[in-house]
C-alpha atoms as a PDB file:
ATOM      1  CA  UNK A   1      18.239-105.591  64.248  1.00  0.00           C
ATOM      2  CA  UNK A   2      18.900-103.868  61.144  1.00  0.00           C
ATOM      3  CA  UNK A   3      17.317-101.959  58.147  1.00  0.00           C
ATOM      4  CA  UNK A   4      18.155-101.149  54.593  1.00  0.00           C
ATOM      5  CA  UNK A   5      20.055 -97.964  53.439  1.00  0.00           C
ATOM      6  CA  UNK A   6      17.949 -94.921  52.716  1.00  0.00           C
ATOM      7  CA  UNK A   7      17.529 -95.737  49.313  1.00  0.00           C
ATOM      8  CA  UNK A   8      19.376 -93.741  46.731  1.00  0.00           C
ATOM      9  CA  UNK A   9      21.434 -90.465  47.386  1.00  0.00           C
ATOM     10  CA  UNK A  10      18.864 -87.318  46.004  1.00  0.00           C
ATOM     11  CA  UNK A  11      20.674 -85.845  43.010  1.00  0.00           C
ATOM     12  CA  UNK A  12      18.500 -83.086  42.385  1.00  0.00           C
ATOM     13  CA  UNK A  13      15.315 -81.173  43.348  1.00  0.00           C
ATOM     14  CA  UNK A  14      14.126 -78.836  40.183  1.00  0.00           C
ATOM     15  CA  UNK A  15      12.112 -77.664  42.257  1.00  0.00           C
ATOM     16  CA  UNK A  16      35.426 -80.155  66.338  1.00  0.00           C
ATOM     17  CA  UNK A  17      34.785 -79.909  69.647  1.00  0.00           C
ATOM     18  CA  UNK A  18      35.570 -82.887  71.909  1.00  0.00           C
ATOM     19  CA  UNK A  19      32.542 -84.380  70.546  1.00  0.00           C
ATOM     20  CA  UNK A  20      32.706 -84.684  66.677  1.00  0.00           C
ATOM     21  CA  UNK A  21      30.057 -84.056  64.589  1.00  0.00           C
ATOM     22  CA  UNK A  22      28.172 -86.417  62.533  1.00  0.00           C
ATOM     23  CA  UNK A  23      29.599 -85.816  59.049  1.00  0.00           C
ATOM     24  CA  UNK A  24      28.163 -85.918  55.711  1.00  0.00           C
ATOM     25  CA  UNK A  25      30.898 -85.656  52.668  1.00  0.00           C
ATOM     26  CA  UNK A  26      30.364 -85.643  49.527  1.00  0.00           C
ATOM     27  CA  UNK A  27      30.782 -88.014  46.208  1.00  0.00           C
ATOM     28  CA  UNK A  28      32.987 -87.429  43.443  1.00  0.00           C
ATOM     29  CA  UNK A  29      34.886 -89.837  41.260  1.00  0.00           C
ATOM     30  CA  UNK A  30      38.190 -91.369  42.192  1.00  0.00           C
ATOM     31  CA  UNK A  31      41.513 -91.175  40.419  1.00  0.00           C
ATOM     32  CA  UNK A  32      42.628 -94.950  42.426  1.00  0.00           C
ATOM     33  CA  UNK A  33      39.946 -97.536  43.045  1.00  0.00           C
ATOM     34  CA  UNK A  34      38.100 -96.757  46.319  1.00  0.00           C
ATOM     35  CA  UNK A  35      36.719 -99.171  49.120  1.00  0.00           C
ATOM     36  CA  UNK A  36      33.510-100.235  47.212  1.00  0.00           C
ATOM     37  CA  UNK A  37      35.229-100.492  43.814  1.00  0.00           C
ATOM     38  CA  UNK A  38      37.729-102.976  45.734  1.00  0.00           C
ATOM     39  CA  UNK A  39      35.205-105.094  47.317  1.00  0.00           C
ATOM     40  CA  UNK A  40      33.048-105.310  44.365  1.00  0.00           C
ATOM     41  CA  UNK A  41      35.615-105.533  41.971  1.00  0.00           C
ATOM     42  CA  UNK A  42      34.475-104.636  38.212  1.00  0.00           C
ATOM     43  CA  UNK A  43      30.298-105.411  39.019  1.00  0.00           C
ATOM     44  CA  UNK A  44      28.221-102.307  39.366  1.00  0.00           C
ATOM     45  CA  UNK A  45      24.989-104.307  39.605  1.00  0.00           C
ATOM     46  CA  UNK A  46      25.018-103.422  43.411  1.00  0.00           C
ATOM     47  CA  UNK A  47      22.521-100.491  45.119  1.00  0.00           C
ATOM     48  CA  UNK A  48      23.761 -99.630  48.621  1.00  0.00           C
ATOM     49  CA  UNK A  49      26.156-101.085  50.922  1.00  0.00           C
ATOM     50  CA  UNK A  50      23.418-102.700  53.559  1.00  0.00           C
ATOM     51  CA  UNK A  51      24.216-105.953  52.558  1.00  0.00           C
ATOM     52  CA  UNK A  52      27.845-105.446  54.094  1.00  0.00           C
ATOM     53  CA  UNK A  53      26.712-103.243  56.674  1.00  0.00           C
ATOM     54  CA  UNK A  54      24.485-104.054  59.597  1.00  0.00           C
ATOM     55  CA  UNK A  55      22.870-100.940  61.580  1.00  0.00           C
ATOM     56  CA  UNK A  56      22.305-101.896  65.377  1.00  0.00           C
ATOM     57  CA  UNK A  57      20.195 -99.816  67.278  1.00  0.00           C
ATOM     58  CA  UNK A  58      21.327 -98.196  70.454  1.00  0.00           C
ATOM     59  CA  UNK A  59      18.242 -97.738  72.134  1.00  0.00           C
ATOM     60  CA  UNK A  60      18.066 -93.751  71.710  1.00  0.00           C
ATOM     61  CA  UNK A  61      15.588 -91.599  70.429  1.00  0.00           C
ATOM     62  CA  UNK A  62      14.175 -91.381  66.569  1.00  0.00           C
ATOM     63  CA  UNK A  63      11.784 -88.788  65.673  1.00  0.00           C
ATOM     64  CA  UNK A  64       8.122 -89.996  65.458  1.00  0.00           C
ATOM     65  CA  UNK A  65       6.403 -86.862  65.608  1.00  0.00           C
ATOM     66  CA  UNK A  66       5.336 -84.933  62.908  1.00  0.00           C
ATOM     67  CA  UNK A  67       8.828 -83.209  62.105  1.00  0.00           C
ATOM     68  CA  UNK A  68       9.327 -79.876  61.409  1.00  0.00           C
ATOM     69  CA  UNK A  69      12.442 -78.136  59.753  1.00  0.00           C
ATOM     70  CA  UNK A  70      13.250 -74.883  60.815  1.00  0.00           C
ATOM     71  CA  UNK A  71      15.514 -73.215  58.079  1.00  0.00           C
ATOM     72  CA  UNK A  72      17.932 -70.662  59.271  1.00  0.00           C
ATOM     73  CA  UNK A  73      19.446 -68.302  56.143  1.00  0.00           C
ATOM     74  CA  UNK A  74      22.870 -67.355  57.195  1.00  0.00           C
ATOM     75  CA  UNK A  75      24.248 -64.089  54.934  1.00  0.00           C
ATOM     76  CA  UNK A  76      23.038 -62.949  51.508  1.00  0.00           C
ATOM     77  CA  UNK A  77      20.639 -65.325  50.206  1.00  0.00           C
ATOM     78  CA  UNK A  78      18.456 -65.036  46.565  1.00  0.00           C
ATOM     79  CA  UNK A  79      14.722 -65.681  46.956  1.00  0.00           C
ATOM     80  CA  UNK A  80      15.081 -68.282  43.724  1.00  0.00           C
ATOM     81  CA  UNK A  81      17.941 -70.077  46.155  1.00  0.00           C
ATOM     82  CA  UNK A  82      15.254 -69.843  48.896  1.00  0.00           C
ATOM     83  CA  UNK A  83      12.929 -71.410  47.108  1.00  0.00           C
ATOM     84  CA  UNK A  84      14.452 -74.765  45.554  1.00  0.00           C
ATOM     85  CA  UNK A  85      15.304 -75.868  49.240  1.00  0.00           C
ATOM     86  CA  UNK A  86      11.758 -74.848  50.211  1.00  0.00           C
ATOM     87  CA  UNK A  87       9.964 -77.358  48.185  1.00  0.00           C
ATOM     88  CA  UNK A  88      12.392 -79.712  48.490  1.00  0.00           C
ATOM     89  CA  UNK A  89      11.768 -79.945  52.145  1.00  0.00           C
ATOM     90  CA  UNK A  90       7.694 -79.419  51.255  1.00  0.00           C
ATOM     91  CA  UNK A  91       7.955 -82.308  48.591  1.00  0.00           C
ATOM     92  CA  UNK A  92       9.347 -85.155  51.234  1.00  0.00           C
ATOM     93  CA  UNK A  93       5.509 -85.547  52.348  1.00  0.00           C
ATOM     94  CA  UNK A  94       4.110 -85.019  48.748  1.00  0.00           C
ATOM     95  CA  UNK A  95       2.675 -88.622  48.504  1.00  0.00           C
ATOM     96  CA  UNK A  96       0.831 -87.255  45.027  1.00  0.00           C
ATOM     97  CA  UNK A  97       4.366 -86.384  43.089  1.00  0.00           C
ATOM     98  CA  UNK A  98       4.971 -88.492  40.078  1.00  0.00           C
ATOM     99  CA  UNK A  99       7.384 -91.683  40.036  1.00  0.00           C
ATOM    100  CA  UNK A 100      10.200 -91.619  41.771  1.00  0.00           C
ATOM    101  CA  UNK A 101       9.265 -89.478  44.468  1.00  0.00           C
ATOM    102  CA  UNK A 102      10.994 -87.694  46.765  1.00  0.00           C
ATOM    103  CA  UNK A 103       7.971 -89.204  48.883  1.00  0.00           C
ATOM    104  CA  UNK A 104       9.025 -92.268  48.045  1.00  0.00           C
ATOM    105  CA  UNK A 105      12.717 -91.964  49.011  1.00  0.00           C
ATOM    106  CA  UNK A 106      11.388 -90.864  52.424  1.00  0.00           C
ATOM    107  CA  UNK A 107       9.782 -94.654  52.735  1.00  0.00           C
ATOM    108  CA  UNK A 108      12.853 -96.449  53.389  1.00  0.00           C
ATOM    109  CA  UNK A 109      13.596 -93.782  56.084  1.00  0.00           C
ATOM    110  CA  UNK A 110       9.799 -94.041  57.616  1.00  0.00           C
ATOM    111  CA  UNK A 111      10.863 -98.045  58.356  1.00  0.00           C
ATOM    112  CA  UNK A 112      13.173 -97.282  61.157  1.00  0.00           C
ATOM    113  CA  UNK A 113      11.703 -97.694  64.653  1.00  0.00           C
ATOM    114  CA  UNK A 114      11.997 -96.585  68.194  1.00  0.00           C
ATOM    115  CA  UNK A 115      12.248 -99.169  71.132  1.00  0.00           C
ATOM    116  CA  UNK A 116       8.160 -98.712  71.505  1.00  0.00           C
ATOM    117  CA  UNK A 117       8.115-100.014  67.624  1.00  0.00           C
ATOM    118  CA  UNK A 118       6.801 -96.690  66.361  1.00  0.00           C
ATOM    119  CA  UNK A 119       8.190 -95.871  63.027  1.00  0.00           C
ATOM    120  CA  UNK A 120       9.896 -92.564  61.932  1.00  0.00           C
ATOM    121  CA  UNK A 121       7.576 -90.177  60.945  1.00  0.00           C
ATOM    122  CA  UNK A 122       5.800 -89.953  57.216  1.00  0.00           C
ATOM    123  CA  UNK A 123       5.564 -85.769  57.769  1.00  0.00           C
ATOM    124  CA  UNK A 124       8.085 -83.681  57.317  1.00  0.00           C
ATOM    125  CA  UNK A 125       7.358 -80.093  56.797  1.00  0.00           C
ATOM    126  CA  UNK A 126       9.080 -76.796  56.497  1.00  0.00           C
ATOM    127  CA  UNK A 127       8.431 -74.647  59.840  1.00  0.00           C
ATOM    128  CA  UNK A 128       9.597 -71.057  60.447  1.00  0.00           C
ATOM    129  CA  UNK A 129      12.772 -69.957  59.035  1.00  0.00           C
ATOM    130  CA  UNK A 130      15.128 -66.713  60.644  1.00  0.00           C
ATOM    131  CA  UNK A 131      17.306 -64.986  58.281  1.00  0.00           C
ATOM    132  CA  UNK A 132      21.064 -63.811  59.164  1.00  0.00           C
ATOM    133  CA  UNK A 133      21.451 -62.000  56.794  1.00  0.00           C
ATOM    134  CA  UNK A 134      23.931 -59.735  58.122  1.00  0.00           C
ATOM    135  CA  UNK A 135      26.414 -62.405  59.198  1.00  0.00           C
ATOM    136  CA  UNK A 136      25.986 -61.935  62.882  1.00  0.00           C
ATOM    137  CA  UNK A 137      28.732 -64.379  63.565  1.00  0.00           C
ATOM    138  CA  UNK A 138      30.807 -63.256  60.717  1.00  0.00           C
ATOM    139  CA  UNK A 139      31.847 -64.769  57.570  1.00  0.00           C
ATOM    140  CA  UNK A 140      34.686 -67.597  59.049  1.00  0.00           C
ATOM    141  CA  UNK A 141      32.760 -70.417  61.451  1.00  0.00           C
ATOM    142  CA  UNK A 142      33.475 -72.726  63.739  1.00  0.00           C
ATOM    143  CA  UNK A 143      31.816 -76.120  64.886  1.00  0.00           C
ATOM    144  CA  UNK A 144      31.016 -74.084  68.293  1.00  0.00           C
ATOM    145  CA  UNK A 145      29.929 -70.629  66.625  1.00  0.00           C
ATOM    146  CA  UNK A 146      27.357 -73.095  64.623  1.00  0.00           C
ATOM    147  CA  UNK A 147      25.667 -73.074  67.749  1.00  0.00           C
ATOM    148  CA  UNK A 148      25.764 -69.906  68.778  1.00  0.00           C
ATOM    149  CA  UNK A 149      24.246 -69.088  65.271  1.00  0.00           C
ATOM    150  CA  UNK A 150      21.728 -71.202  66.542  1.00  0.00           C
ATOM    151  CA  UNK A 151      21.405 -69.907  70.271  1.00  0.00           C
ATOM    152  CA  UNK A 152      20.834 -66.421  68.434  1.00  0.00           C
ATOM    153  CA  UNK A 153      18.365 -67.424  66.297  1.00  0.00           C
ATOM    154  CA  UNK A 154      16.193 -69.586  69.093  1.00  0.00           C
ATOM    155  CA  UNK A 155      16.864 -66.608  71.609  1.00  0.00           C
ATOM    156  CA  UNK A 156      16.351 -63.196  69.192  1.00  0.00           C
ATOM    157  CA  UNK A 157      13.880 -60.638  70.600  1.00  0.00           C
ATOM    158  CA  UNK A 158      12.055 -60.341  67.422  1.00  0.00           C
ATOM    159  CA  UNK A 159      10.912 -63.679  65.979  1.00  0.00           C
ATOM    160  CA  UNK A 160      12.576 -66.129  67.494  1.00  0.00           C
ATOM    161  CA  UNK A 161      12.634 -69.470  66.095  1.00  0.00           C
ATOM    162  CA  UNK A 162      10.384 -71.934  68.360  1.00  0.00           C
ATOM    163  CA  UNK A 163      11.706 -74.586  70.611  1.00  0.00           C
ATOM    164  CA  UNK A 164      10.387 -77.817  69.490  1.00  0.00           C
ATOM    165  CA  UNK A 165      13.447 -80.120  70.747  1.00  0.00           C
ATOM    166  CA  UNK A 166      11.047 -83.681  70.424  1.00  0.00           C
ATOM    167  CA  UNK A 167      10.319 -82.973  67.027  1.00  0.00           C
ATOM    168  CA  UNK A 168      12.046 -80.091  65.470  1.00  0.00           C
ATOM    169  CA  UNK A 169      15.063 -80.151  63.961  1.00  0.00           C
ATOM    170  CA  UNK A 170      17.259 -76.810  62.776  1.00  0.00           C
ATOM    171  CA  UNK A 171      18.596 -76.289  59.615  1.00  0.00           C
ATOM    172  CA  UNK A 172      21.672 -73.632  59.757  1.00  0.00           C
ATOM    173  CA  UNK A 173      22.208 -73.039  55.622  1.00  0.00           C
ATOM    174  CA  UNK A 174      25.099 -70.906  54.907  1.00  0.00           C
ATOM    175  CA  UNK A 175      25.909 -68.626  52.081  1.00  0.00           C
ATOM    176  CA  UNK A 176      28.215 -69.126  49.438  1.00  0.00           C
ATOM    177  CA  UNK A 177      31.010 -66.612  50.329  1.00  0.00           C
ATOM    178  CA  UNK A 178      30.948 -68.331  54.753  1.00  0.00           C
ATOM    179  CA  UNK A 179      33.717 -70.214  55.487  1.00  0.00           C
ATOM    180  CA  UNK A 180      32.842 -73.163  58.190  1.00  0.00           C
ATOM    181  CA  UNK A 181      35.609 -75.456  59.956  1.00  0.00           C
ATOM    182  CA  UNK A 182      36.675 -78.137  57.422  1.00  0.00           C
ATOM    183  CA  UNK A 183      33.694 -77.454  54.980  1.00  0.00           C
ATOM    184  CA  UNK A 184      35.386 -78.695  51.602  1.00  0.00           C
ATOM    185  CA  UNK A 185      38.137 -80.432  53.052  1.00  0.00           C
ATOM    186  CA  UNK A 186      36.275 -82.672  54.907  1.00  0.00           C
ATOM    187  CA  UNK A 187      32.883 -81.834  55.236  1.00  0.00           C
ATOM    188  CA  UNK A 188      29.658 -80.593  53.012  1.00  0.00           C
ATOM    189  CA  UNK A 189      27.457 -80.657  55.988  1.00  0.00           C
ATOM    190  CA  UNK A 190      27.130 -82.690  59.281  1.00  0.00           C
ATOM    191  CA  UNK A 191      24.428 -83.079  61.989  1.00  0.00           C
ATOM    192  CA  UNK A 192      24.461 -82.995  65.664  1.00  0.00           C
ATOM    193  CA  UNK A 193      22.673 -81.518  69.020  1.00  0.00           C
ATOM    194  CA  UNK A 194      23.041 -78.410  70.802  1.00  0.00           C
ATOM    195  CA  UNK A 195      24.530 -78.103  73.965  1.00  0.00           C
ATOM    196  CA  UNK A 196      22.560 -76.905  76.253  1.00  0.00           C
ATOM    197  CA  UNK A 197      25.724 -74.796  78.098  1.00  0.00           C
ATOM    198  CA  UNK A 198      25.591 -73.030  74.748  1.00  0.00           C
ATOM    199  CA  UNK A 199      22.128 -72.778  73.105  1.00  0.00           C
ATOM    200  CA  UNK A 200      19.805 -73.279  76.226  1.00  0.00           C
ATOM    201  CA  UNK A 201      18.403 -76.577  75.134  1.00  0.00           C
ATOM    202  CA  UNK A 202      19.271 -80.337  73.568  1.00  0.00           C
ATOM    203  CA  UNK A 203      17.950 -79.556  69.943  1.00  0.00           C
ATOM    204  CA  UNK A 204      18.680 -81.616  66.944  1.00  0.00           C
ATOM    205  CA  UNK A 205      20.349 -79.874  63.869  1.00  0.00           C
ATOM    206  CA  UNK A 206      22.153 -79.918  60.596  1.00  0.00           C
ATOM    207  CA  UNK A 207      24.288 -77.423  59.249  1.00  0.00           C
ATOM    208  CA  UNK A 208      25.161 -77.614  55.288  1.00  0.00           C
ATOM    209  CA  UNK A 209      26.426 -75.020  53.123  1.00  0.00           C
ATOM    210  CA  UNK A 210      26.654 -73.359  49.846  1.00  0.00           C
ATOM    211  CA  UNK A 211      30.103 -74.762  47.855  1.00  0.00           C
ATOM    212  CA  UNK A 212      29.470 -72.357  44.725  1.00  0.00           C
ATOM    213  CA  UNK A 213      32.435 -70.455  44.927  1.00  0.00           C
ATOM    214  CA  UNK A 214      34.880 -72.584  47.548  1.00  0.00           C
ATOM    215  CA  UNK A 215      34.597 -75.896  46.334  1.00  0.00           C
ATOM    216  CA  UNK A 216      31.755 -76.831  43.611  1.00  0.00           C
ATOM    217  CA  UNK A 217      33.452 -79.788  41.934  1.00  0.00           C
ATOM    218  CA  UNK A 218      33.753 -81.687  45.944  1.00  0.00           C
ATOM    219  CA  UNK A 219      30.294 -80.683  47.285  1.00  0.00           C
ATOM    220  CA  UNK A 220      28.368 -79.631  44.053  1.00  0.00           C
ATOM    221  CA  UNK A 221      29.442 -82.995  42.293  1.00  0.00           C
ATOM    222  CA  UNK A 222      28.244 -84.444  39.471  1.00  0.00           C
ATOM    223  CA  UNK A 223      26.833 -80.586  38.593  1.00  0.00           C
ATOM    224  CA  UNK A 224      30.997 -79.410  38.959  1.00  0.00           C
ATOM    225  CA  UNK A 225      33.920 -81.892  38.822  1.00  0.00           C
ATOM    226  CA  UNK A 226      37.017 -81.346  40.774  1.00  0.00           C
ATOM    227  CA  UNK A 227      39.978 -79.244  38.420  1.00  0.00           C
ATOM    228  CA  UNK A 228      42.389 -82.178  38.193  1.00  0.00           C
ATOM    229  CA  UNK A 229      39.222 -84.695  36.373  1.00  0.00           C
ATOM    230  CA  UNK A 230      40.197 -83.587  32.784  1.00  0.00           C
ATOM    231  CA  UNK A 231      37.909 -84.531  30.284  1.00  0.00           C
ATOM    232  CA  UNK A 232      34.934 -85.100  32.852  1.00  0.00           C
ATOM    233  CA  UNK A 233      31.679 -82.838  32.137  1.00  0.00           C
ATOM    234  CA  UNK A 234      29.639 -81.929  35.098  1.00  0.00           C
ATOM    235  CA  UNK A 235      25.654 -82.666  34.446  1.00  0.00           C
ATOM    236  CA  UNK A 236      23.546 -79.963  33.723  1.00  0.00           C
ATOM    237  CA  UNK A 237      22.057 -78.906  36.968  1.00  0.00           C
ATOM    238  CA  UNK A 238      17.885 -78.342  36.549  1.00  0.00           C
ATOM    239  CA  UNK A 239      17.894 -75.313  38.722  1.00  0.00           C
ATOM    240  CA  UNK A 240      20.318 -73.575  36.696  1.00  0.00           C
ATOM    241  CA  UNK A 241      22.351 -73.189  40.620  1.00  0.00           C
ATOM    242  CA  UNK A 242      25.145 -75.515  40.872  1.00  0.00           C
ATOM    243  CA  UNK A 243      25.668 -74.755  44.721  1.00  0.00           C
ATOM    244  CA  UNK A 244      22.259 -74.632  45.652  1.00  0.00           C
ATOM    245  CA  UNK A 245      21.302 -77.990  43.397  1.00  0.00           C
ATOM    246  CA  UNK A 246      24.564 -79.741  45.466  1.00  0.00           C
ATOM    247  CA  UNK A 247      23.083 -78.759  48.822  1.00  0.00           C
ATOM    248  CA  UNK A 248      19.766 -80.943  48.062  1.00  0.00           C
ATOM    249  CA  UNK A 249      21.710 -84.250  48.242  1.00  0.00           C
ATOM    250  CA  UNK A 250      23.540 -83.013  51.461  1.00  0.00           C
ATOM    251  CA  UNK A 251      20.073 -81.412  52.995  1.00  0.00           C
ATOM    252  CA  UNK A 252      18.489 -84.748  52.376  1.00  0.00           C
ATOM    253  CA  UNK A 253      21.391 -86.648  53.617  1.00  0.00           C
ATOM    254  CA  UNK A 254      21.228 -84.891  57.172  1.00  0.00           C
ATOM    255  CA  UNK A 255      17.797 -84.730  57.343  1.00  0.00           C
ATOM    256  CA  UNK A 256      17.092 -88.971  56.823  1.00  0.00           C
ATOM    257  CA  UNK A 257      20.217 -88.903  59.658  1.00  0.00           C
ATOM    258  CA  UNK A 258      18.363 -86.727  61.701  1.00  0.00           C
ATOM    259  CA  UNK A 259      15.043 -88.492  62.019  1.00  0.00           C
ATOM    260  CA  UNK A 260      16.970 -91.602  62.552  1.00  0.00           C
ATOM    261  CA  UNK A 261      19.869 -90.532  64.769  1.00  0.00           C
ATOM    262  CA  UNK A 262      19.211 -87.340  66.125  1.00  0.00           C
ATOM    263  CA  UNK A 263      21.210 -87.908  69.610  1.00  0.00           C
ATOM    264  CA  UNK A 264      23.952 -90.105  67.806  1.00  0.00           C
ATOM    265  CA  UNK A 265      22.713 -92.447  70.044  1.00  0.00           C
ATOM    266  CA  UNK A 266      20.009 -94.661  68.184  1.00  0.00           C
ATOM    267  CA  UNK A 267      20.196 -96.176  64.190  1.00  0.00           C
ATOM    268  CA  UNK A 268      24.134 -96.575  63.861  1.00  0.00           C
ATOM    269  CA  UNK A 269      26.865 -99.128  62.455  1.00  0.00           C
ATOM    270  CA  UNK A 270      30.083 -99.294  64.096  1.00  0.00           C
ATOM    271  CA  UNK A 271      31.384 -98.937  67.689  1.00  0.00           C
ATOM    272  CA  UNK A 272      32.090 -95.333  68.334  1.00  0.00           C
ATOM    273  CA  UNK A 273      29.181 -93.111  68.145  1.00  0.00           C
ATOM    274  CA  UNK A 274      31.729 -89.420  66.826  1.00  0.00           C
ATOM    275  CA  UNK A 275      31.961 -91.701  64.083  1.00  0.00           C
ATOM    276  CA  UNK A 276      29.207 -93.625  62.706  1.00  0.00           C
ATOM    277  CA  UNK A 277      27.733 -95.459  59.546  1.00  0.00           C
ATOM    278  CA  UNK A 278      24.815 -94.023  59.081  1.00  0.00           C
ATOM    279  CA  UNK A 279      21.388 -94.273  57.452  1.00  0.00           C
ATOM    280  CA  UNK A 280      22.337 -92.149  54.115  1.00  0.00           C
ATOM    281  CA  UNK A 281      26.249 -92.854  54.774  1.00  0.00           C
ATOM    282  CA  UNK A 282      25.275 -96.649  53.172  1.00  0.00           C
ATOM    283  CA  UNK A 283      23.815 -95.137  49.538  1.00  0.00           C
ATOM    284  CA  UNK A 284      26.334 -92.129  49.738  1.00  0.00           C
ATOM    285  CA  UNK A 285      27.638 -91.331  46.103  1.00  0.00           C
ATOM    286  CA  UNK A 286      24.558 -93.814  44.444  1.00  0.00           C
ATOM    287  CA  UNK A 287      21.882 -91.327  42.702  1.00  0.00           C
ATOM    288  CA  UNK A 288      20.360 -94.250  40.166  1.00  0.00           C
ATOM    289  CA  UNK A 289      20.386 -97.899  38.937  1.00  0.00           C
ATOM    290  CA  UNK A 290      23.600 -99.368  38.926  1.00  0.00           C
ATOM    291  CA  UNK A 291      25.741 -96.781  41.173  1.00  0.00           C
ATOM    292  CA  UNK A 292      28.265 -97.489  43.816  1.00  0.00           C
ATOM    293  CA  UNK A 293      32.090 -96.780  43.634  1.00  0.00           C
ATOM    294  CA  UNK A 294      32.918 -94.183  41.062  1.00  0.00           C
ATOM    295  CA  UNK A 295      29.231 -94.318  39.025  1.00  0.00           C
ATOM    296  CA  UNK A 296      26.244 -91.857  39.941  1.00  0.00           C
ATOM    297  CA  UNK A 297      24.249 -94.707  37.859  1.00  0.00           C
ATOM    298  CA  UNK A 298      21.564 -94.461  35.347  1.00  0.00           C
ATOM    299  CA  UNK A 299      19.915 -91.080  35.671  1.00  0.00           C
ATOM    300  CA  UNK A 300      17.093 -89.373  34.201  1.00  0.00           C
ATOM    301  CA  UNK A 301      16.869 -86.128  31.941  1.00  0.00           C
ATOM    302  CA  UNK A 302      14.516 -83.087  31.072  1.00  0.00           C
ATOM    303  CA  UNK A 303      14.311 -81.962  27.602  1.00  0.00           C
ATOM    304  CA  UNK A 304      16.707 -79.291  28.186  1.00  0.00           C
ATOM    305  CA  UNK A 305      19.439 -82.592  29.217  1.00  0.00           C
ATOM    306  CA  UNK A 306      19.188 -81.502  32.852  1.00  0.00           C
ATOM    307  CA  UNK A 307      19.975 -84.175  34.970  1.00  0.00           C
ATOM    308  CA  UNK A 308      17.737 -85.552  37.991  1.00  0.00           C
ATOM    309  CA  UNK A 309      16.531 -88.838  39.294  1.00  0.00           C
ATOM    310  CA  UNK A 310      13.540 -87.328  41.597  1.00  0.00           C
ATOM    311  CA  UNK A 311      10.323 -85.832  41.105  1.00  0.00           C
ATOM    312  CA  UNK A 312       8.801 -83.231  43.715  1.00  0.00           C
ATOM    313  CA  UNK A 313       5.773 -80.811  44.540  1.00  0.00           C
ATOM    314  CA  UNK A 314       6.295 -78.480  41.147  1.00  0.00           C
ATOM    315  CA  UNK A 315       9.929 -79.937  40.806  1.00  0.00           C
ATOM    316  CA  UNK A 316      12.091 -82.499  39.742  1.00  0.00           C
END
């Protein structure tokens, strides 16, 4: 059985252990011809790679229930930064949000099913959010200290965040001056589960994180381009925030992979499970008509030129 891809990759919102993590990188152009441009060969008429690849599902778990993201701030962040990936999350379940929706985008995601045939949720809505602001794991992370982020956060005397492990999911966002393992190298952000030896409980969670100042032009792409693509603009991002603009995409890359995957053992392609094709992994790098290979596509613009192909709550 198989679905389509989770429709186009959000540009914008105005608005390892033993056990690898699911992995989320990020788009850029490419100096040689990658693996779509290859198989397609000079058409960009294509959307999406679901024609060539076939999700099986592997009888786990999808998130049906009502979901709720609970946001955990790691180090200094700015209320303004706070608030674009607020009503991003807010504006998946806006159904009233002009055309194209973030709403809309969350459609193709809502088709996936369970083994019972009940679909992925429609709601998705912010929940409580802890703030770590003074970098209680320090400033360098690892895949394992993730956790413990998230242990401390589930587990703090005052406020803790609640446990809600059939329909919660936990969203560690880190600052722009934290260093996480591989984070520009080879990951913006990934998604996986707790360990219960660590954190108490199986919970499902993402971690993604802000690029400004490491790596803008690999995870902030098209709103920075890498040093060595001379005479390549970056858009104009509609926030005015690079970083925080670049985390949308990833946020709403993890978060489709979430609902759909959130045990790594349910809407997959390929045969080992540390390293999966994935819901958003099939439209990764395609943010409009036309896009695949080294093209965002045909985008959409504000009157000050900023770039975006979504609308949201207040947003676009």
């Amino acid at each position: 059985m198989s679905r389509g891809c989770i429709g186009v990759t959000i540009l914008t919102l105005l608005l390892t252990i033993t056990t690898t993590p699911v992995i989320s990188w990020r788009p850029w152009p490419h100096l040689k011809p990658n693996a779509s441009d290859l198989l397609y060969g000079g058409s960009k008429k294509f959307e999406g790679s679901s024609e060539f690849v076939h999700l099986k599902y592997h009888m786990g778990p999808v998130l049906t229930a009502n979901i709720t993201v609970h946001a955990i701030w790691y180090g200094a962040w700015q209320n303004s930064q706070k608030k674009i990936i607020r009503e991003f999350i807010s504006s998946i379940s806006d159904v009233n949000a002009k055309h194209p929706s973030i709403s809309g985008w969350w459609k193709t995601a809502q088709l996936y099913t369970d083994q019972t045939g009940a679909n992925i949720s429609s709601t998705v809505r912010l929940g409580a959010e802890k703030n770590d602001r003074f970098y209680s794991h320090g400033k360098s992370l690892s895949r394992l200290s993730i956790q413990s982020v998230i242990k401390s956060a589930v587990t703090a005397k005052t406020k803790p965040l609640p446990i809600n492990p059939k329909s919660g999911v936990y969203l560690l966002l880190t600052a722009d001056d934290v260093y996480v393992q591989d984070f520009c190298g080879q990951v913006c952000g990934f998604h996986y589960f707790t360990f219960p030896s660590i954190v108490g409980f199986t919970l499902p969670y993402a971690w993604v994180g802000n690029s400004a100042k490491q790596c803008p032009g690999t995870c902030a792409y098209p709103f920075a381009v890498p040093q060595f693509m001379t005479g390549f603009e970056p858009l104009k991002s509609p926030n005015g925030d690079a970083g925080v603009d670049g985390m949308i995409s990833v946020i709403a890359h993890e978060i489709a992979e979430l609902a759909t995957n959130p045990l790594v053992n349910a809407w997959y392609a390929g045969q080992d499970p540390s390293f999966p094709v994935e819901i958003a992994d099939l439209c990764e790098g395609i943010y409009g008509t036309g896009g695949g290979g080294s093209y965002t596509g045909q985008l959409l613009s504000d009157h000050d030129n900023a770039t975006y192909n979504m609308h949201g709550i207040r947003r676009r």
